[in-house]
Protein backbone atom coordinates (compact mmCIF):
# COMPACT_ATOMS: atom_id res chain seq x y z
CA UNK A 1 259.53 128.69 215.76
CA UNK A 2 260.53 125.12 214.73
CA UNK A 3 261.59 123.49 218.32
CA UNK A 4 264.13 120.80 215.93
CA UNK A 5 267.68 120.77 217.29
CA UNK A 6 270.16 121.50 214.08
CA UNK A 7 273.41 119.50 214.07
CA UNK A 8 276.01 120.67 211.53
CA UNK A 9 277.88 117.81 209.47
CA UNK A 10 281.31 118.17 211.43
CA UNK A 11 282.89 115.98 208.07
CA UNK A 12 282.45 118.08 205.39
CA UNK A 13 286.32 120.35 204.66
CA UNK A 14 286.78 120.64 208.68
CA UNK A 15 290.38 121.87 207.53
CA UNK A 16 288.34 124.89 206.20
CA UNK A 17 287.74 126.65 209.13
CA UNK A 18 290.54 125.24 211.43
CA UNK A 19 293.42 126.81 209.02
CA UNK A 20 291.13 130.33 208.81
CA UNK A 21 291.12 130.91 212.12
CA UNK A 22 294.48 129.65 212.05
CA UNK A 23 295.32 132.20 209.81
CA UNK A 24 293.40 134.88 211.43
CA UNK A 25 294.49 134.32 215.40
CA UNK A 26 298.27 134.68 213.42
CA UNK A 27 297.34 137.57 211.99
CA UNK A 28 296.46 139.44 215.31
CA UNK A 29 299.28 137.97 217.17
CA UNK A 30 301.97 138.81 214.30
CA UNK A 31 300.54 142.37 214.43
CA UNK A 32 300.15 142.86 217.80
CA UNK A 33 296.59 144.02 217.96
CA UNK A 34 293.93 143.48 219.40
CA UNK A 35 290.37 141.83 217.90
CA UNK A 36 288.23 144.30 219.54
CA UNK A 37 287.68 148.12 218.73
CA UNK A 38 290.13 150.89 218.01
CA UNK A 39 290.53 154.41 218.78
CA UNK A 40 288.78 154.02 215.12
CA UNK A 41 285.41 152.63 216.91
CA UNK A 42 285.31 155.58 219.54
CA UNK A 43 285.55 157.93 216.76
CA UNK A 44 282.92 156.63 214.64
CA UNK A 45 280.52 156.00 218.14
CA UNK A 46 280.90 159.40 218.88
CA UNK A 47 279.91 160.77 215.28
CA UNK A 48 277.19 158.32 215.21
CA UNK A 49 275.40 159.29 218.54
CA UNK A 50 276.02 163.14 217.92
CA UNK A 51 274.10 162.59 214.55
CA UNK A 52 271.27 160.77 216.39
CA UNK A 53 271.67 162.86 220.19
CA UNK A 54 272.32 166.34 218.75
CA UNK A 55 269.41 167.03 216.59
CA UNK A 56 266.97 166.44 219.50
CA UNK A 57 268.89 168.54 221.76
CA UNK A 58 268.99 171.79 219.48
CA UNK A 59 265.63 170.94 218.86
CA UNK A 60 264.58 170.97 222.67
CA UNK A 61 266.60 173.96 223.40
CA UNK A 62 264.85 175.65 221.45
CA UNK A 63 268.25 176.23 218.95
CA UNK A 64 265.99 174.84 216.31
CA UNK A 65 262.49 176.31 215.67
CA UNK A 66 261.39 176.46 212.18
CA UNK A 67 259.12 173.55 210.99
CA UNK A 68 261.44 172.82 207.57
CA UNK A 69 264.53 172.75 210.12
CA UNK A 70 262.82 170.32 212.61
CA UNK A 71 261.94 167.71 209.99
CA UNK A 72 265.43 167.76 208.73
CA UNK A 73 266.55 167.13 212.13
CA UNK A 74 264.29 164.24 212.58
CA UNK A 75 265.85 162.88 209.30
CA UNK A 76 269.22 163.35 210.08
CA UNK A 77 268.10 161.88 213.39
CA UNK A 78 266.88 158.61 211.49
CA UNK A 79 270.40 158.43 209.62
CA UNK A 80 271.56 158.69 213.54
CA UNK A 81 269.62 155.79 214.59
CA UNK A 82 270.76 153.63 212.25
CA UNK A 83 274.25 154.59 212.29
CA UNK A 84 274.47 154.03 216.46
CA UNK A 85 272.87 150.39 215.55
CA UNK A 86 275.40 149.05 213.17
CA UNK A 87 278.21 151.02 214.51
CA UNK A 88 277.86 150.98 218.42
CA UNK A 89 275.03 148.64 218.78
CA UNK A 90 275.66 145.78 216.80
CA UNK A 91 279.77 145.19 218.07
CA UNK A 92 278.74 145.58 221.71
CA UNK A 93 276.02 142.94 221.44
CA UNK A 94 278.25 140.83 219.93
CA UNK A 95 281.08 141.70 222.77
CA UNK A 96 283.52 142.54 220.16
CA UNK A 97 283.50 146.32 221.11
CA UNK A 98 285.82 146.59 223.95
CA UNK A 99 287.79 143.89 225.48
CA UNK A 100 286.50 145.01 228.92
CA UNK A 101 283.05 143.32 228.98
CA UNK A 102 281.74 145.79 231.71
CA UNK A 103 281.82 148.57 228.36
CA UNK A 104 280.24 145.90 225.95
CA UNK A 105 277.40 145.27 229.12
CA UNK A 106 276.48 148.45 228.98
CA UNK A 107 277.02 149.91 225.33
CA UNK A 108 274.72 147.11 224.92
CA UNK A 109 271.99 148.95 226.19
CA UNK A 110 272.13 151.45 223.42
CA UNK A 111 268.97 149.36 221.74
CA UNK A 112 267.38 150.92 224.49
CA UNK A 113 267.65 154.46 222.72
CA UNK A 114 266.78 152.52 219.60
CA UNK A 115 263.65 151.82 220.73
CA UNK A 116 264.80 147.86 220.73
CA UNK A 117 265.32 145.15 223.75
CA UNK A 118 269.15 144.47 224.33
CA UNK A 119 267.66 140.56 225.66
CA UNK A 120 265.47 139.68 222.12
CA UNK A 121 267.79 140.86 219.62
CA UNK A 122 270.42 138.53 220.93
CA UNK A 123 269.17 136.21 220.94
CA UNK A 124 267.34 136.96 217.78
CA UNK A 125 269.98 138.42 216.33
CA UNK A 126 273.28 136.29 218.14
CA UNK A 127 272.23 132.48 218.70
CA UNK A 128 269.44 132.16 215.92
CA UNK A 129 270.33 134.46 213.07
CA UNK A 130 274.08 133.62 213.52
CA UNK A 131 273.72 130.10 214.74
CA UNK A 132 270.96 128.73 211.79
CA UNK A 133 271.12 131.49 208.90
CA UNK A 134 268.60 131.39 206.43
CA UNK A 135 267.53 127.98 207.42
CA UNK A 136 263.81 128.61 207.71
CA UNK A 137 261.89 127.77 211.14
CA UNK A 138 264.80 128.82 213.24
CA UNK A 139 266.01 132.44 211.52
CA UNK A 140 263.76 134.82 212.29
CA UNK A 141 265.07 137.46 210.13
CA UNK A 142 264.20 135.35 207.32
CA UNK A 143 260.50 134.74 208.67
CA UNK A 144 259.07 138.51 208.52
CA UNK A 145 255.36 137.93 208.27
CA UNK A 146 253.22 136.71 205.79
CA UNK A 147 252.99 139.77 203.69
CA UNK A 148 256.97 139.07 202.68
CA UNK A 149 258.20 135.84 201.28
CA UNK A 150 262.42 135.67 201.91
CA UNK A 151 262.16 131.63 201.71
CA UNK A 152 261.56 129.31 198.64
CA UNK A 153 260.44 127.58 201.67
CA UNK A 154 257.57 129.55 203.25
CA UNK A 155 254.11 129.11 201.21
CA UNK A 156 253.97 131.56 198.36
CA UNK A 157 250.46 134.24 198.77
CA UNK A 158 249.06 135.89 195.33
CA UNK A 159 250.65 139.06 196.46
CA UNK A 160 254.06 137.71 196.58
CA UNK A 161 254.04 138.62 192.81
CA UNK A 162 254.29 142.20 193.71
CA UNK A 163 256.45 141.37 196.80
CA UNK A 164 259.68 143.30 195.16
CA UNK A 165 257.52 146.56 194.60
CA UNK A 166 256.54 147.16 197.54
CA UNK A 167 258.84 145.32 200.11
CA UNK A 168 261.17 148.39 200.34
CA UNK A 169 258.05 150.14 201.86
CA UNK A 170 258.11 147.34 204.83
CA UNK A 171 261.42 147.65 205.53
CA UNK A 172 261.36 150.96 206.66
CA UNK A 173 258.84 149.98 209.11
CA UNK A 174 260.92 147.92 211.00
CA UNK A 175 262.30 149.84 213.54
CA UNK A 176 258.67 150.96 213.98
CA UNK A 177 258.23 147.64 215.37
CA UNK A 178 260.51 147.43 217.62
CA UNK A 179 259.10 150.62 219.35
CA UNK A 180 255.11 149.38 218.51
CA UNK A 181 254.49 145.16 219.03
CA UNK A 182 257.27 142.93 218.65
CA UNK A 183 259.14 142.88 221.47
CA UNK A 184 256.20 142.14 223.56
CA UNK A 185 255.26 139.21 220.73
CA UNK A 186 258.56 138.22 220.53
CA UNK A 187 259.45 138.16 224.55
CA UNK A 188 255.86 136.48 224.78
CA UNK A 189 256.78 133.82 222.04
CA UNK A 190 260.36 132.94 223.70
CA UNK A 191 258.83 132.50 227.12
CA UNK A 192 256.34 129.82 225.85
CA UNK A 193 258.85 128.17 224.10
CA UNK A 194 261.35 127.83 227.18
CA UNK A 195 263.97 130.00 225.76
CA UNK A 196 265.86 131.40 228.42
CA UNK A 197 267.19 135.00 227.80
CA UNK A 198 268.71 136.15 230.94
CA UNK A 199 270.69 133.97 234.25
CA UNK A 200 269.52 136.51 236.40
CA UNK A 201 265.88 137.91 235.94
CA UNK A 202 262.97 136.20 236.02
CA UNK A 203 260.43 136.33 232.67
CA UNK A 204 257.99 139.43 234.92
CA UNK A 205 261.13 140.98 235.60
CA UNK A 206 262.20 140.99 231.85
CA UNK A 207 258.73 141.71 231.09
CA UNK A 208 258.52 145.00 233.74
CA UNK A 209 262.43 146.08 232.30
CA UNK A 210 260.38 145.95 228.74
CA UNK A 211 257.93 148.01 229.70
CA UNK A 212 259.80 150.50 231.12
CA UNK A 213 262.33 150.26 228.83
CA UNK A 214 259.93 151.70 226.23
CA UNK A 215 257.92 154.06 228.60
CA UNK A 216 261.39 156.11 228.90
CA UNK A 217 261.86 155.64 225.08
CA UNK A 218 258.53 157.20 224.46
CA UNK A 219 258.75 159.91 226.92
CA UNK A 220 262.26 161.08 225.60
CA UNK A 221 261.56 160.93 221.48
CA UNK A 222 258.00 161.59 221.63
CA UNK A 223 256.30 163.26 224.44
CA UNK A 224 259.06 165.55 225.48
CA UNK A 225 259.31 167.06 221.63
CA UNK A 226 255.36 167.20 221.23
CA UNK A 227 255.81 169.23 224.97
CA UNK A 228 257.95 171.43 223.93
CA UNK A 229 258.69 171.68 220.43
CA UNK A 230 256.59 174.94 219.03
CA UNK A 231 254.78 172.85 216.05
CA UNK A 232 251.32 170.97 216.36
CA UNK A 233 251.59 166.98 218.20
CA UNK A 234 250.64 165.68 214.75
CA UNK A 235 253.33 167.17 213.18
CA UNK A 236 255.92 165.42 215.60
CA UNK A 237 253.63 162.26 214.75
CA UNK A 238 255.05 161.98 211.46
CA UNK A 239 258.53 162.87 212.09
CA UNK A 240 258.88 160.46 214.42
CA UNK A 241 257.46 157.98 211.76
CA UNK A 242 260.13 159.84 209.26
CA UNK A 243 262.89 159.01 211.49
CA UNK A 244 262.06 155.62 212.01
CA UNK A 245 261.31 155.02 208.13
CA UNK A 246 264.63 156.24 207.40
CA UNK A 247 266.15 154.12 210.39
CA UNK A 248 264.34 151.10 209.11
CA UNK A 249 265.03 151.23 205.66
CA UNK A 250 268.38 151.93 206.07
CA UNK A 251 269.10 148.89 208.83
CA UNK A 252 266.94 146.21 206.81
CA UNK A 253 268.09 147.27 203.44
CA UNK A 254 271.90 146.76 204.48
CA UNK A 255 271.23 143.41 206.35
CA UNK A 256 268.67 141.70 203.39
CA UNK A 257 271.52 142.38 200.79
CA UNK A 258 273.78 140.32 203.28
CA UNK A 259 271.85 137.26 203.19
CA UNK A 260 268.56 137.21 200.77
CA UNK A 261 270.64 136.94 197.29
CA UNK A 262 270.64 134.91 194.02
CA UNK A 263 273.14 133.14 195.55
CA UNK A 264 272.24 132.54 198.55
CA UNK A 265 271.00 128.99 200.12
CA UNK A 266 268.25 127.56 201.84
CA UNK A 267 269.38 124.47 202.97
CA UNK A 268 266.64 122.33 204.93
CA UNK A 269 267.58 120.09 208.15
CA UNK A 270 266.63 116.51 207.40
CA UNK A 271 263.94 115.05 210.07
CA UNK A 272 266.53 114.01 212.24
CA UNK A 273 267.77 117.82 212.13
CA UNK A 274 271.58 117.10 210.03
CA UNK A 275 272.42 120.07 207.86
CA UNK A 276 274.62 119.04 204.97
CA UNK A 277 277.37 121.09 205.82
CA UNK A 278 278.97 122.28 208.65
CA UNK A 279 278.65 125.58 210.29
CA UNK A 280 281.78 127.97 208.38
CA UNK A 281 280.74 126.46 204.91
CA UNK A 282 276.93 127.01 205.90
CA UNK A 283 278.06 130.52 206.91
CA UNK A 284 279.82 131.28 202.91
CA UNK A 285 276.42 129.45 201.79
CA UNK A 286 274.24 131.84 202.84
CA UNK A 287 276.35 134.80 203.61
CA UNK A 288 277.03 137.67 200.40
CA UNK A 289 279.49 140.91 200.99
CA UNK A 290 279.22 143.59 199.36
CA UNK A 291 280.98 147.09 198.23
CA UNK A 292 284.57 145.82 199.33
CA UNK A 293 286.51 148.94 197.96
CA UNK A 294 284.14 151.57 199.29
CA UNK A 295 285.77 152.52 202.52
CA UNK A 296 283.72 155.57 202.88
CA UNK A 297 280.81 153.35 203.02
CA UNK A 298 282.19 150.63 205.17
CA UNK A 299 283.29 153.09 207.57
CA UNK A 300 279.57 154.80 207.93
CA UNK A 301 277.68 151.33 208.23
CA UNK A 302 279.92 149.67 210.75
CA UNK A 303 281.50 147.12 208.52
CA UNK A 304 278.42 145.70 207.47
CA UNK A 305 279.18 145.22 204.23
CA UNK A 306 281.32 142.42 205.44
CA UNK A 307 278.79 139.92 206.84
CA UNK A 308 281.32 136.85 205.52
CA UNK A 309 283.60 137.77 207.73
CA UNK A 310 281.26 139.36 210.16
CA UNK A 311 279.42 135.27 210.03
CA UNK A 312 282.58 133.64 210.35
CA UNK A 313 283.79 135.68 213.73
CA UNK A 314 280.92 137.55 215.19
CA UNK A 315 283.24 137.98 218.32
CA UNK A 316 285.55 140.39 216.21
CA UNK A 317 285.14 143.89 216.02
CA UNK A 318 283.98 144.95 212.01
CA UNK A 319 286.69 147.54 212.19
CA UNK A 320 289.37 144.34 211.41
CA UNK A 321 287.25 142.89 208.83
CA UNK A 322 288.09 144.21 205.57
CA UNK A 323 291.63 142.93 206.90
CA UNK A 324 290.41 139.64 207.32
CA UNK A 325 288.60 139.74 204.08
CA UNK A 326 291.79 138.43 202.45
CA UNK A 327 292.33 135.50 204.52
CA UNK A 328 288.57 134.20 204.42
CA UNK A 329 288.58 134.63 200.05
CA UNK A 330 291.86 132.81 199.91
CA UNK A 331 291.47 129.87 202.33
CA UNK A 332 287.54 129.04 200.66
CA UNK A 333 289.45 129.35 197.06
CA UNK A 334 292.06 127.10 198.55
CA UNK A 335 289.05 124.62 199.36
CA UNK A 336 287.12 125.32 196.61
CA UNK A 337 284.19 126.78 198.62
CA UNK A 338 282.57 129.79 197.48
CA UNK A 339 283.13 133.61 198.47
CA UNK A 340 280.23 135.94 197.53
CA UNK A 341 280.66 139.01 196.86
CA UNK A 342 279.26 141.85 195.04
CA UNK A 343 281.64 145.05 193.53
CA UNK A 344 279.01 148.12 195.33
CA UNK A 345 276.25 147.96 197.58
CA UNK A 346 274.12 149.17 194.10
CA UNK A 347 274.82 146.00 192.68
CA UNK A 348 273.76 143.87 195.98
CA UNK A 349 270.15 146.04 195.98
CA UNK A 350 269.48 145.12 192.20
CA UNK A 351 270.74 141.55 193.32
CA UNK A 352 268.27 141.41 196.46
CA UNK A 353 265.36 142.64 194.11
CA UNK A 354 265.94 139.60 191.74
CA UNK A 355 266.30 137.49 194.19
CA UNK A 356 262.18 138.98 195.70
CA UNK A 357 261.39 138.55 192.21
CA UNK A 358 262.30 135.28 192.37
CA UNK A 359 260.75 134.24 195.46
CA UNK A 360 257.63 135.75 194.21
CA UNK A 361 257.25 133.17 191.79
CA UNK A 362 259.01 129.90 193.05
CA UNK A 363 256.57 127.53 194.17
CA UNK A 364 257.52 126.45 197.81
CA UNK A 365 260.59 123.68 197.97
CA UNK A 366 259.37 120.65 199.83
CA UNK A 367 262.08 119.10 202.24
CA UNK A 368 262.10 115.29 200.83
């Protein structure tokens, strides 16, 4: 992790952002509503945890007994997962869920059930992803491993050639990894680094709530079904590893198309740490949505398909975005900034596979 502090140029189109959130706060007030969830959000939290709760349940009843009938539950169960995160998961994080912060503390903990740690993904997910997108160094999401290469700036490996074959393979291990290695790396990592994630627990203290945080996990989703379900422990084995494929896939897929794109940027801090831009135009630099008229869609992956808007306020529920939508296209026109977007999700997968085409064969760009 690259300890340099980033400053965004606060000169470049200031009047950008000023008159969209302008535009946005009038919005709200002019309509009476609120920014965080709706009756909307409960709905769609509700249908989302019975997808990923109720499966489990019939199966530990003993309501479900056939081996065909279990594995479809543990698939369902991994369209489940992934549904709770984006829907449920993702807004409370953010504290954009409810306006009572006490219900966004605790939905919060819904990574728990994920298999995830509520105090890495935010800050993971909330200062660095959000705060330095795709600059390399200081977005993790962008820095995978060595086996994937979503940087022109990370040093290219032989097998990068192949990268957008077989990189659809490693994304539906990801949620695998939450449950596996990387919260322990990744709590380990912030910890030497003096990253602070919590005001009120010590680093042993977040270390112990990790560990039992994923002791429950395991004894809920894995040895309570190879317990009691009536099929062999191996079997449950691999249907755990289905669920958590389809999970994966689902959740990286979704987020990659969002922000690893032929048009996306890279920009580079110089050595003093000045980005070019400031922080709403670095946002519509690096930021694609995707699928705006599918509402079907949009509705089942939490507004995701919306990371412009999602970029440029976090601290707003998704279920306001495609609202919002309007304002954010028409004020960067206005300014002559750009506003990516792709007509279906279909469109942003083909995109995202270009653009690991491309990286497979771009010879690392050297910061001058």
């Amino acid at each position: 992790m690259n300890n340099l502090k980033i400053k965004f140029s606060p000169k470049i189109k200031p009047e950008f952002i000023l008159e969209l959130r302008e535009k946005v706060n009038e919005y709200f007030e002019l309509n009476n509503i609120s920014k965080f969830g709706t009756g909307n959000l409960v709905i769609k939290s509700v249908f989302m945890s019975l997808l990923y709760f109720a499966p489990l349940i019939l199966m530990l009843t003993g309501i479900i007994s056939s081996p065909f009938e279990i594995f479809i539950s543990w698939v369902i169960m991994g369209f489940g997962m992934a549904g709770v995160g984006m829907v449920l998961m993702h807004d409370a994080n953010h504290r954009s869920y409810s306006k009572n912060q006490k219900i966004n503390h605790w939905l919060s903990k819904s990574l728990y059930f994920l298999g995830g740690y509520p105090a890495n993904w935010r800050h993971q997910h909330n200062t660095m992803h959000h705060g330095f997108t795709n600059i390399d160094g200081h977005d993790e999401d962008i820095n995978p491993g060595p086996v994937l290469r979503l940087s022109p700036h990370k040093p290219m490996l032989k097998i990068h050639k192949f990268q957008h074959i077989y990189a659809w393979v490693l994304y539906g291990l990801m949620t695998l990894t939450w449950v596996t290695t990387k919260d322990f790396i990744q709590l380990l990592r912030y910890k030497r680094t003096g990253i602070s994630l919590s005001n009120s627990k010590t680093y042993n203290q977040l270390l112990l709530d990790l560990i039992f945080s994923k002791i429950l996990y395991y004894v809920v989703f894995l040895v309570l079904p190879i317990l009691v379900l009536p099929i062999a422990w191996y079997w449950i084995l691999i249907f755990f590893f289905v669920m958590h494929f389809v999970s994966g896939f689902i959740l990286t897929v979704i987020f990659q198309t969002a922000h690893v794109m032929t048009t996306s940027a890279f920009p580079l801090p110089d050595d003093k740490g000045n980005v070019e831009n400031n922080w709403a135009i670095h946002q519509l630099l690096t930021t694609s949505d995707y699928a705006p008229k599918s509402k079907i869609f949009s509705w089942m992956i939490g507004g995701l398909n919306y990371q412009v808007e999602h970029h440029l306020f976090p601290n707003i529920s998704h279920v306001h975005y495609k609202n919002l939508s309007k304002f954010v296209k028409d004020t960067a026109e206005k300014y002559g900034l750009p506003y990516y977007v792709k007509r279906t999700f279909f469109t942003a997968v083909s995109d995202h596979y270009k653009m690991l085409r491309i990286l497979g064969r771009t010879e690392p760009i050297i910061n001058p």
